[in-house]
Protein backbone atom coordinates (compact mmCIF):
# COMPACT_ATOMS: atom_id res chain seq x y z
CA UNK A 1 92.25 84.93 94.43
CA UNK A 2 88.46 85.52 93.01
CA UNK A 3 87.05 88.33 94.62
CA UNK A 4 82.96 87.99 94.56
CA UNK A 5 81.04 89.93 92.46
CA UNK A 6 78.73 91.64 95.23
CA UNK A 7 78.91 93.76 97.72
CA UNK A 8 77.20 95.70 100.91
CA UNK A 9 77.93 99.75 100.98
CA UNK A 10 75.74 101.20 103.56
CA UNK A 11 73.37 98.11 103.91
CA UNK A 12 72.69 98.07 100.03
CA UNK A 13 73.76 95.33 97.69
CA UNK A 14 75.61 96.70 94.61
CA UNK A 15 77.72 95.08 91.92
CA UNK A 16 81.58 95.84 93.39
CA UNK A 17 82.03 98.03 90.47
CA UNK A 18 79.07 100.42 91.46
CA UNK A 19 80.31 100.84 95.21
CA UNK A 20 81.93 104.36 95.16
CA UNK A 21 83.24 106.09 98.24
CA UNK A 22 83.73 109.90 98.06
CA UNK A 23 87.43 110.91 96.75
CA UNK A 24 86.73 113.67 100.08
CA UNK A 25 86.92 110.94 102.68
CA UNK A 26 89.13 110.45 105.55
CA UNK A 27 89.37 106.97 104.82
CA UNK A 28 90.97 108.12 101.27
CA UNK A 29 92.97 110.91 102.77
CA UNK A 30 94.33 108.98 105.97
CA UNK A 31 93.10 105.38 106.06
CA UNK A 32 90.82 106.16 108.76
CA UNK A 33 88.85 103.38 109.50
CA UNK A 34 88.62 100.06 111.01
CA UNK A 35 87.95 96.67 110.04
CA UNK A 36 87.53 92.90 110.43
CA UNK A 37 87.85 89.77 108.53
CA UNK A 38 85.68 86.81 109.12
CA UNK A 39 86.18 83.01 108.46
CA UNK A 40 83.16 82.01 106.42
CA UNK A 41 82.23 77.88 106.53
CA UNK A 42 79.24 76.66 105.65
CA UNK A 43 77.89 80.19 104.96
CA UNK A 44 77.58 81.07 108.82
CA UNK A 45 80.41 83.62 109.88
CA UNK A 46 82.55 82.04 112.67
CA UNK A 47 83.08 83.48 115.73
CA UNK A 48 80.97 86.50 115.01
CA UNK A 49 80.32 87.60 118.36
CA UNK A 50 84.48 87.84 118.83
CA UNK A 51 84.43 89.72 115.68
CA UNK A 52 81.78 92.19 116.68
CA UNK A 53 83.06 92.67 120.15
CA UNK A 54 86.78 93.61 118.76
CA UNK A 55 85.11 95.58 115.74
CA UNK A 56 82.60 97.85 118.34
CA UNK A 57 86.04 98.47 120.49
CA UNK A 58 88.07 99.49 117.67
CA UNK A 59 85.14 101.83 116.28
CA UNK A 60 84.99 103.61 119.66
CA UNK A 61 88.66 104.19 119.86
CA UNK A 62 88.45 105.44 116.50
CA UNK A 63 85.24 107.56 117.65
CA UNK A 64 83.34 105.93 114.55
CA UNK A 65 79.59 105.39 114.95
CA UNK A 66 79.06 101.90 114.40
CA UNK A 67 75.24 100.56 113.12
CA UNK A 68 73.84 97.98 115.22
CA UNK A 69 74.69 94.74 115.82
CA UNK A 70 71.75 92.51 114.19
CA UNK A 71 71.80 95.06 111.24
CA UNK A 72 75.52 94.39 110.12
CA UNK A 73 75.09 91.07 110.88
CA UNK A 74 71.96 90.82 108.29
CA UNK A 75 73.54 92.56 105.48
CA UNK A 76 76.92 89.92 106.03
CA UNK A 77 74.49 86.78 105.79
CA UNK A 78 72.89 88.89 102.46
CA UNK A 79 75.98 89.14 100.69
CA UNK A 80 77.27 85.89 101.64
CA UNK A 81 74.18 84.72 99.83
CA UNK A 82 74.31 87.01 96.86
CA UNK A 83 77.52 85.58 96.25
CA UNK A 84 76.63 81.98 96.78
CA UNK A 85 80.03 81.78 99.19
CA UNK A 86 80.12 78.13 101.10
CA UNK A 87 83.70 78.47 102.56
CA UNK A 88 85.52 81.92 102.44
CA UNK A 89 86.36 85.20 104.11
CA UNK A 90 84.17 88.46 104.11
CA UNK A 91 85.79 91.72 105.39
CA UNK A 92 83.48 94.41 107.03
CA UNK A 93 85.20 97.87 107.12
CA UNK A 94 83.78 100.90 109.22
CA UNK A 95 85.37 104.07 107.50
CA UNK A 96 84.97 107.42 107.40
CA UNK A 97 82.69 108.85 104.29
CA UNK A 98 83.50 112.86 104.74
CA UNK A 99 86.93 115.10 105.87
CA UNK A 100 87.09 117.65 108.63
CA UNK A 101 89.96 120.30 109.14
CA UNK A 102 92.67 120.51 106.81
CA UNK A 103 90.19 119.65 103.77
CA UNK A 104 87.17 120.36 104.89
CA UNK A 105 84.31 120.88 107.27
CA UNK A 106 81.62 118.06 106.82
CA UNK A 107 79.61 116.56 109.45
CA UNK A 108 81.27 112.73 109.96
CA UNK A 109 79.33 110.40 108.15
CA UNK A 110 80.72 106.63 109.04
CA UNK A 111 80.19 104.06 106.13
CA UNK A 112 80.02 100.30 106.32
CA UNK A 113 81.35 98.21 103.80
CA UNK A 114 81.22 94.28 103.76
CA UNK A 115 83.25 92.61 101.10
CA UNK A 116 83.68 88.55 100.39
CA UNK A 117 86.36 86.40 99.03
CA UNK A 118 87.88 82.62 98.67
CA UNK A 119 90.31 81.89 101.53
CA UNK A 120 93.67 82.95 100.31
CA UNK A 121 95.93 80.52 99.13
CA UNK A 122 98.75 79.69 101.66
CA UNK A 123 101.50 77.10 101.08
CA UNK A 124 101.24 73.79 103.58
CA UNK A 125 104.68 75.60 105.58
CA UNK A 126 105.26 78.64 105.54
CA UNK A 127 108.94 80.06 105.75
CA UNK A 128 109.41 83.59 107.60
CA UNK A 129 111.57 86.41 106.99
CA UNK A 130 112.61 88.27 110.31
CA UNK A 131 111.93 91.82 109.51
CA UNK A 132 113.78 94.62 109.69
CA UNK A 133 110.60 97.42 110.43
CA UNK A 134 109.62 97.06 113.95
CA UNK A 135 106.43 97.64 115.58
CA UNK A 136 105.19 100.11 118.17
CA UNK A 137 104.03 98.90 121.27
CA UNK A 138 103.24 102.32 122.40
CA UNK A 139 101.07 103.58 119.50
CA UNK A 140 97.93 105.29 119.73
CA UNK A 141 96.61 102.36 117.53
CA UNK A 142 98.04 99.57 119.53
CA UNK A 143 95.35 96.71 119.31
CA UNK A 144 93.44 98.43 116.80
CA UNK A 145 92.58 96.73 113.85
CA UNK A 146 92.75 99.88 111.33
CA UNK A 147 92.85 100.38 107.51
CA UNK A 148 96.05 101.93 107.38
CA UNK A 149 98.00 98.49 106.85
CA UNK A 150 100.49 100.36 104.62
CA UNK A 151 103.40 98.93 107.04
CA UNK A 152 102.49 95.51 107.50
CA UNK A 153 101.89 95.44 103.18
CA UNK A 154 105.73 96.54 102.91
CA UNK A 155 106.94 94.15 105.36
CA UNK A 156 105.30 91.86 103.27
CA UNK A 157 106.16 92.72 99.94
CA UNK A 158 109.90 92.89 101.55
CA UNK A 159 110.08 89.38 102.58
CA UNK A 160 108.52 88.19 99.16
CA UNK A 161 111.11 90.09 97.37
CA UNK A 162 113.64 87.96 98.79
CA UNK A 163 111.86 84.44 98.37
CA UNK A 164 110.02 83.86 101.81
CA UNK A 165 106.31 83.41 102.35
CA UNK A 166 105.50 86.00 105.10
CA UNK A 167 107.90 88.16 107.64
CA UNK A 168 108.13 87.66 111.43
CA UNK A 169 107.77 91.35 113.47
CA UNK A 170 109.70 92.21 116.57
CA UNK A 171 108.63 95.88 118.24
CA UNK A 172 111.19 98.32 119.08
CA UNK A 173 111.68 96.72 122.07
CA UNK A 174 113.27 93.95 120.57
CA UNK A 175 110.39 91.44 120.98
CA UNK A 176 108.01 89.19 119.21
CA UNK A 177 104.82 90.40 117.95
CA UNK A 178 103.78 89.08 115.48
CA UNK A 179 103.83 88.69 111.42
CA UNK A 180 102.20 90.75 109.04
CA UNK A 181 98.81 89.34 108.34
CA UNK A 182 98.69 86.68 111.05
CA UNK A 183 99.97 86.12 114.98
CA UNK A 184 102.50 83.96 115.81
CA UNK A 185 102.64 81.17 118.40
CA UNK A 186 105.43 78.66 119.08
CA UNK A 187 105.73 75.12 120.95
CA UNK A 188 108.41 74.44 123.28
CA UNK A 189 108.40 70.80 125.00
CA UNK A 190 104.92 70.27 124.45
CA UNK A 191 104.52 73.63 125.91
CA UNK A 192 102.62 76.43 124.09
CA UNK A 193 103.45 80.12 123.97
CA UNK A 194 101.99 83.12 122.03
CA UNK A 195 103.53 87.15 122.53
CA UNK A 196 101.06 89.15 124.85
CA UNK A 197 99.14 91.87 123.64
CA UNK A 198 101.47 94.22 125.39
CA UNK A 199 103.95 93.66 122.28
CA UNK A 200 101.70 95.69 120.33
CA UNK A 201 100.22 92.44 118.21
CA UNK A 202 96.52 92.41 117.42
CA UNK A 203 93.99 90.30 119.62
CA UNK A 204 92.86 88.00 116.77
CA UNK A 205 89.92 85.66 117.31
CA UNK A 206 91.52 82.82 115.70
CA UNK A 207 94.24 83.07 118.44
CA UNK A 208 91.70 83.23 120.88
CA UNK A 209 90.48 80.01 119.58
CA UNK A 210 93.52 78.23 119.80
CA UNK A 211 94.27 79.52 123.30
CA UNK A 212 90.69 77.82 124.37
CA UNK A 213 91.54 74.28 122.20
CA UNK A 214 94.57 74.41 124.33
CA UNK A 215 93.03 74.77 127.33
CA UNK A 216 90.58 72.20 126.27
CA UNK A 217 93.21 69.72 125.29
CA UNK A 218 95.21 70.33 128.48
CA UNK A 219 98.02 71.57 126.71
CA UNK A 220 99.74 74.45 128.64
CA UNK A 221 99.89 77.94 126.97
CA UNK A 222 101.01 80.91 128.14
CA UNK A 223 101.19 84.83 126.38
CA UNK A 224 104.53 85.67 127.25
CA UNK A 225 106.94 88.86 125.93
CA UNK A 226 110.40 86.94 124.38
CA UNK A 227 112.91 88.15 122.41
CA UNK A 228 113.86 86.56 119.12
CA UNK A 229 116.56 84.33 120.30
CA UNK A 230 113.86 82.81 122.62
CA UNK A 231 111.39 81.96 119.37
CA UNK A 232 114.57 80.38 117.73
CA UNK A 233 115.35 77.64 120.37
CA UNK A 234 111.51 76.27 119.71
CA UNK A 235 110.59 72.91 118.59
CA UNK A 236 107.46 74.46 116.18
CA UNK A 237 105.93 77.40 115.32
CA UNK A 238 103.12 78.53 113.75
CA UNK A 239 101.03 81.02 112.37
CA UNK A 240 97.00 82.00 112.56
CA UNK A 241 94.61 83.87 111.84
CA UNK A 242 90.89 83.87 109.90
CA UNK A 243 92.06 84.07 106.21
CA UNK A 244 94.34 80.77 106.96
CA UNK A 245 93.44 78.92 109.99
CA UNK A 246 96.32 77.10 111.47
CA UNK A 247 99.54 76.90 109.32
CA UNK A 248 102.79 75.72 110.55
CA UNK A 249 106.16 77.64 109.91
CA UNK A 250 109.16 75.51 108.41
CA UNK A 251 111.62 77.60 108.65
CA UNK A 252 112.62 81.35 109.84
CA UNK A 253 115.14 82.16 107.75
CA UNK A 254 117.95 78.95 108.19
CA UNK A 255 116.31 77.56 111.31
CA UNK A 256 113.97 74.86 110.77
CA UNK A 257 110.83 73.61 112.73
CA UNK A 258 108.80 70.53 113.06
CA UNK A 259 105.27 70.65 113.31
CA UNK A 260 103.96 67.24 115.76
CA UNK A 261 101.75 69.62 118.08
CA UNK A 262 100.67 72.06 115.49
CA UNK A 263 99.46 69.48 113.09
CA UNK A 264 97.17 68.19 116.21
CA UNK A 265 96.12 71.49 116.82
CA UNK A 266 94.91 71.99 113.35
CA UNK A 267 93.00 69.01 113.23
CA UNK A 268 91.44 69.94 116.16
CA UNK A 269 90.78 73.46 115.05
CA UNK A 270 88.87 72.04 111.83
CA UNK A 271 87.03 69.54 113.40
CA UNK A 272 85.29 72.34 115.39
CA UNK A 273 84.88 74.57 112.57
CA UNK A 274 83.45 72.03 109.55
């Protein structure tokens, strides 16, 4: 994955090597912060005013003091020019810059970083890896798109370890949420079905797409709370999100899917994004 070679920090561009971040800040210390990753084609973010909406709700939950819109948005289109990106992903992370209490006493200070990228590689089918570390559907940062991803990363790295692609999440309540880097949706005689926020997954705006090319299409789709077992009897599943789009899942673990509906959703999908 090439990482590009500029970036914003506070609404200047700087090389990525001269962005620096004090080693006294809560997004150090704690992984306070927030964040967002946008689809980039044809150098125009897609659906930026999703993005924005979910990024402003996140900052206030977080009680981080967010710039204004048109000024984030200016500094995104700069560094998607600096680095001459035509189809990608650029990440803009609201963080802390200074520590109060146990390490210190600063006034907050919130930072905005904006950071582009290739899309990453993902295989044409994915396989998932049911996970063993559950999520919480009652947390304080249910919804909330935050920097501390330290638990999704070792579900991850987990599933990797033992040869799949990414890992499917259940919360402790024993039902499906989502996987680590992406939400989950599955097809069921022509029938489309996606877990409800109330699981504890993330409201992504590429699942809000595909719940509206749904509708569009006529296809039925509902956000529904189902345990594992449920998932398993499906015809297809498949995975989203803004780094990868639409990308079917061929297996979870030793049950396999087909992929008839999904690969006409993705077509659609791409035909409104290109």
């Amino acid at each position: 994955m090439k990482v590009e070679n500029f970036v914003s920090k506070d609404f200047k561009i700087l090389k990525a090597s001269e962005a620096k971040i004090s080693a006294f800040s809560s997004a150090v210390f704690y992984g306070y912060g927030a964040f967002t990753t946008i689809a980039i084609y044809n150098r125009k973010p897609f659906q930026w005013e999703k993005h924005w909406k979910r990024l402003t709700q996140d900052s206030q939950r977080l009680k981080l003091k967010l710039q204004e819109e048109e000024k984030v948005k200016e500094a995104l289109l700069e560094v998607i020019e600096k680095n001459n990106l035509e189809q990608g992903r650029a990440r803009i992370t609201v963080f802390e810059e200074t520590i109060e209490g146990l390490w210190g006493g600063e006034a907050r200070q919130t930072s905005v970083l904006i950071t582009t990228a290739q899309f990453r590689e993902t295989p044409d089918e994915i396989r998932l890896k049911v996970s063993p570390y559950r999520i919480n559907s009652g947390s304080a940062l249910r919804g909330v798109k935050s920097c501390n991803y330290l638990e999704n990363l070792l579900a991850l790295e987990k599933a990797k370890s033992e040869g799949f692609d990414e890992a499917l999440r259940l919360n402790e309540k024993e039902e499906v949420s989502s996987a680590c880097m992406a939400n989950v949706f599955w097809v069921e005689d022509e029938v489309v079905f996606t877990p409800s926020l109330e699981t504890g997954c993330l409201e992504g705006t590429t699942r809000a797409f595909v719940i509206e090319i749904c509708k569009d299409l006529g296809i039925e789709i509902y956000t529904v709370k189902e345990t594992l077992n449920k998932l398993l009897l499906a015809d297809e599943v498949f995975l989203t999100s803004s780094g990868i789009g639409i990308v079917p899942v061929r297996k979870i673990e030793s049950e396999f899917f087909t992929s008839e509906l999904t690969t006409t959703l993705r077509r659609e999908f791409y035909k409104r994004v290109l």
